[in-house]
Protein backbone atom coordinates (compact mmCIF):
# COMPACT_ATOMS: atom_id res chain seq x y z
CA UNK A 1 -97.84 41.56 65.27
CA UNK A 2 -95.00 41.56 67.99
CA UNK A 3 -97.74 39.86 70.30
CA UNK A 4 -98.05 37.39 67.59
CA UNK A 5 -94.05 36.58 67.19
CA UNK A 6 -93.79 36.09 70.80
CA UNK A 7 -96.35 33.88 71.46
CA UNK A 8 -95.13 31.36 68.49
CA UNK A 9 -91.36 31.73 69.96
CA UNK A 10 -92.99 30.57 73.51
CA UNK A 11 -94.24 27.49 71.99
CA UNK A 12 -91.56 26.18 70.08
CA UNK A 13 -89.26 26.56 73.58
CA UNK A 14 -92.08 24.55 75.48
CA UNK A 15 -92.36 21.86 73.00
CA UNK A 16 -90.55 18.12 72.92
CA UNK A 17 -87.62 17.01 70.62
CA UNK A 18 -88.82 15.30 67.71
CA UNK A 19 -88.18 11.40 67.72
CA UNK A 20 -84.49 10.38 66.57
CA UNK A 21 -82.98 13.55 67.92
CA UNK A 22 -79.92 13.11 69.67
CA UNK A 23 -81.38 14.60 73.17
CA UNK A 24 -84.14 11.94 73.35
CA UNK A 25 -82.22 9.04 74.88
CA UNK A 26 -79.84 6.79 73.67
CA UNK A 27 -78.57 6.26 70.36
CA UNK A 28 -80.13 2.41 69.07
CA UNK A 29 -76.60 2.10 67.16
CA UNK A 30 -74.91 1.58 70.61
CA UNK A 31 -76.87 0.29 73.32
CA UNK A 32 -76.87 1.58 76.77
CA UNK A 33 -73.82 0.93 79.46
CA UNK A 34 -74.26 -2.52 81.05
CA UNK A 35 -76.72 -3.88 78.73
CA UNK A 36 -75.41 -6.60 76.09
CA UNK A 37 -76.43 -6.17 72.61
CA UNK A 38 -78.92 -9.38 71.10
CA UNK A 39 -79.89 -10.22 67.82
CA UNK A 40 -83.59 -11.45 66.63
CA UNK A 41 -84.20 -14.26 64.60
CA UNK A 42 -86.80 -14.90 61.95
CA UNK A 43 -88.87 -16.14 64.65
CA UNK A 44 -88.39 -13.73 66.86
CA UNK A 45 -86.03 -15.21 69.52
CA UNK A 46 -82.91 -13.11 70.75
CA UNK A 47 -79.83 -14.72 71.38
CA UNK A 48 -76.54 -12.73 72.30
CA UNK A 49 -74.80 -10.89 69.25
CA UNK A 50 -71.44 -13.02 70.59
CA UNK A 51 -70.53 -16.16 72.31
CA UNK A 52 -67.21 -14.58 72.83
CA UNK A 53 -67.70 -14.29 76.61
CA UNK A 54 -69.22 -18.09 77.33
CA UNK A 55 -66.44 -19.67 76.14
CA UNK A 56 -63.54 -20.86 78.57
CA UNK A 57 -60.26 -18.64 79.14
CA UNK A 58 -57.22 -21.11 78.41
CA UNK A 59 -54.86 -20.62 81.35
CA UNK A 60 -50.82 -21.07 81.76
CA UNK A 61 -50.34 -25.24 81.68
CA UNK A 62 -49.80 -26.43 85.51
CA UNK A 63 -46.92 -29.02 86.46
CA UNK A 64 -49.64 -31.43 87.12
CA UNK A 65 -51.03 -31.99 83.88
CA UNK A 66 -48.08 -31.80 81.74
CA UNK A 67 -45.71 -35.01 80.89
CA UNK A 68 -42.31 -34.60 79.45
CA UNK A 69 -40.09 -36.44 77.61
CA UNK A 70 -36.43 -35.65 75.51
CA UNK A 71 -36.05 -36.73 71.68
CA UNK A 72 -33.05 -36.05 69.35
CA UNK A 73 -32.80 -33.76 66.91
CA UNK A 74 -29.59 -32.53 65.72
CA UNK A 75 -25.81 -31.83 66.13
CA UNK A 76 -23.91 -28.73 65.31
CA UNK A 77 -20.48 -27.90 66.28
CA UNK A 78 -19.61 -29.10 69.94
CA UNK A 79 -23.28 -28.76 70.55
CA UNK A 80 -26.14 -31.69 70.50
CA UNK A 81 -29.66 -30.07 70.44
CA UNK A 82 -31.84 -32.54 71.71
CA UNK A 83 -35.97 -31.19 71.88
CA UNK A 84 -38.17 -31.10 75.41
CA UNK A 85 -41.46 -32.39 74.50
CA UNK A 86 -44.22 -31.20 76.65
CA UNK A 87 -47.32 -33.07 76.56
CA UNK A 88 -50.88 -32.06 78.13
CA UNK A 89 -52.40 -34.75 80.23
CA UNK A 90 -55.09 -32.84 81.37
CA UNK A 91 -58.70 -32.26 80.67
CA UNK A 92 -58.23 -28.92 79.87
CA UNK A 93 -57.28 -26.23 77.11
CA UNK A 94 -54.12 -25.11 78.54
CA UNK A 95 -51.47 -22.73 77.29
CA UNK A 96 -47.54 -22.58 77.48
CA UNK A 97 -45.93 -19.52 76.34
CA UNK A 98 -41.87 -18.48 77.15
CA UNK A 99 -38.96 -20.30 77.98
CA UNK A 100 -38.59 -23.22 80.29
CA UNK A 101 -36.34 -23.20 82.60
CA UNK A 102 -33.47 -25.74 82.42
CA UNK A 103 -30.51 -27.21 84.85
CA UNK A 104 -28.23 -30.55 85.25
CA UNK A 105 -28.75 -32.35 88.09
CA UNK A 106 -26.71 -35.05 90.01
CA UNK A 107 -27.44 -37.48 93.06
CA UNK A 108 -30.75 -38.62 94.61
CA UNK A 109 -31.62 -35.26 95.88
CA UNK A 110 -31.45 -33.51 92.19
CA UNK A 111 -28.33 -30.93 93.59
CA UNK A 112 -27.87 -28.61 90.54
CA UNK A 113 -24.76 -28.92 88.43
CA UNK A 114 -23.42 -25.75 87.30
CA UNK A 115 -25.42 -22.97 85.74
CA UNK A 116 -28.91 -22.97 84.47
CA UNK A 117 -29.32 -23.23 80.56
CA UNK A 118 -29.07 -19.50 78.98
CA UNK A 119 -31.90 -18.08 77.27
CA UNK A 120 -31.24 -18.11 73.70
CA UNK A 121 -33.14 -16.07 70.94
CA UNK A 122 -36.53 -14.09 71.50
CA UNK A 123 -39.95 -14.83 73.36
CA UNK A 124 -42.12 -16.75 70.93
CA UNK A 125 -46.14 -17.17 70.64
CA UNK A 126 -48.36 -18.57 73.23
CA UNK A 127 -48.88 -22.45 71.71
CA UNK A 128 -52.34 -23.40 72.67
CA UNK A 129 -52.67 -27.41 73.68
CA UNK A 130 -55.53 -29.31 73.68
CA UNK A 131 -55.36 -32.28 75.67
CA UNK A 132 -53.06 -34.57 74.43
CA UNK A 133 -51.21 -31.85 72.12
CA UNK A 134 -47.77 -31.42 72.64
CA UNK A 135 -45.18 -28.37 72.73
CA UNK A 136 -41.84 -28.42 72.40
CA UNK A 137 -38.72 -26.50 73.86
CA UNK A 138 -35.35 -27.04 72.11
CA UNK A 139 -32.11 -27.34 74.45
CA UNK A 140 -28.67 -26.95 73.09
CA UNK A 141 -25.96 -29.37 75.02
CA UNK A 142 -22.48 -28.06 75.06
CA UNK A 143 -19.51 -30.69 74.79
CA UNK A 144 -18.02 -29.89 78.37
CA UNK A 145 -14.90 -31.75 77.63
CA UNK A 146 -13.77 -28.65 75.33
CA UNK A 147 -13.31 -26.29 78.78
CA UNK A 148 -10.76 -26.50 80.71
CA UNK A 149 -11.09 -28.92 83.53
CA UNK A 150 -10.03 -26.85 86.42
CA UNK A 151 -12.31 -24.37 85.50
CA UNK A 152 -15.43 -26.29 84.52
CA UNK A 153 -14.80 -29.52 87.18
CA UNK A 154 -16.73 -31.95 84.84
CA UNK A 155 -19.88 -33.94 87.05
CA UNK A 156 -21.76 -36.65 85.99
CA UNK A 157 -25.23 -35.67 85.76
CA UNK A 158 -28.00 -37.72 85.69
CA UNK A 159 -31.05 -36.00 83.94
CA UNK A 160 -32.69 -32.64 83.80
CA UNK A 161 -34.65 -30.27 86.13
CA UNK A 162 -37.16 -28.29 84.24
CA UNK A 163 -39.37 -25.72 85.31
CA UNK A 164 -41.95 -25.16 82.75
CA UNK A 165 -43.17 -21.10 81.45
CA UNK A 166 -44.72 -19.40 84.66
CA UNK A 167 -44.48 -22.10 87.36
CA UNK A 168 -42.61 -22.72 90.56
CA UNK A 169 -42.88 -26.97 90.09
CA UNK A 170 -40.36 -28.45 88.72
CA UNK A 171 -40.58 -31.37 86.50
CA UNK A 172 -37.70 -34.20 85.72
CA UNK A 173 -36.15 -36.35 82.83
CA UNK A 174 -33.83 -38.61 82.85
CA UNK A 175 -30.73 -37.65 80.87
CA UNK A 176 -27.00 -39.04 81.93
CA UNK A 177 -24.25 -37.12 80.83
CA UNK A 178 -21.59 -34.40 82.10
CA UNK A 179 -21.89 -30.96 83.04
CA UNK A 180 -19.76 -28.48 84.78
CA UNK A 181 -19.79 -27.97 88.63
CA UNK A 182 -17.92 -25.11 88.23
CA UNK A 183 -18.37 -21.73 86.42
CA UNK A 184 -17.50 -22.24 82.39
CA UNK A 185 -16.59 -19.95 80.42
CA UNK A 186 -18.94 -20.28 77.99
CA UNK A 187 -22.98 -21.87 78.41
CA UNK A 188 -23.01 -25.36 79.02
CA UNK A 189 -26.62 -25.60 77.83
CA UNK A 190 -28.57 -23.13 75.84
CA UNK A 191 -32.83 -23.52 75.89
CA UNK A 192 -34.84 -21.90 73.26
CA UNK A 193 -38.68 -20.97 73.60
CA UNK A 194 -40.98 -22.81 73.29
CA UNK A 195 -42.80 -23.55 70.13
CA UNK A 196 -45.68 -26.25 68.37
CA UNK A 197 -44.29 -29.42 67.64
């Protein structure tokens, strides 16, 4: 009888998992490491489970294929806010996300007048543009004429230097008006981020 036992314990040791059991390979709910999951068709085809990963990776908007103009919007208390419209001229899905930034500038050389424009308000969304899609940045202008001259030193200016989110190329628009050489003692021009027009 104990001969018996022991001889049935030997062969259940010696024999193989049954199929499905966790020890017999990999699971078929998640498919081995490095292998990408398909899916068969009625005709029996496969085709990838996602196109996810074929599809082109929209990139920060370059210098080079942006345009920019200035538009009017709106007038507050000793501040015009006039918007920077970005425009993509490129071929490409492109992305702009942050603040630009944003200085006067005077004299064929574009010498910067006074402070850059102050960041005002919080980081908003990337803004996705398809070619030809614009973004837009609004910029508060402070009336200079309401700080005091010594302090401020009031220079004509003739337009705007504006670098846009991420890149080290500036862009220009024309834009006469006055700004302060000096140090004010308040922001002579405020940017916002920017945002879908």
């Amino acid at each position: 009888m104990i001969g018996l036992i022991g001889l049935l314990a030997v062969a259940a040791c010696g024999s193989p998992p049954p199929a499905g059991d966790a020890g017999a390979g990999p699971s078929l709910a998640e498919p081995p490491t490095g292998t990408s999951t398909e899916v068969t068709g009625a005709n029996g085809a496969t085709s990838p489970a996602t196109t996810a990963s074929r599809l082109p990776v929209a990139t920060d908007c370059k210098t080079d294929e942006l345009s920019l103009s200035i538009e009017d919007d709106s007038a507050g208390a000793g501040t015009v806010y006039r918007k920077l419209v970005f425009t993509n001229t490129g071929s490409r899905v492109c992305v702009m996300h942050g603040f630009p930034g944003v200085s006067y500038v005077s004299g064929e050389g574009g010498e910067q007048v006074g402070p850059a424009a102050y960041r005002e308000g919080t980081k908003g969304a990337p803004v996705t543009l398809k070619p030809d899609g614009t973004a837009v940045a609004p910029v508060g202008f402070v009336n200079v004429r309401n700080y005091d001259a010594a302090v401020c030193k009031p220079t004509e200016v003739r337009g705007l230097r504006v670098y846009p989110p991420q890149e080290t190329a500036a862009m220009f628009v024309a834009l006469d008006g006055l700004g302060c050489a000096g140090n004010p003692p308040g922001n002579q021009l405020v940017v916002k981020t920017i945002t879908r027009s």
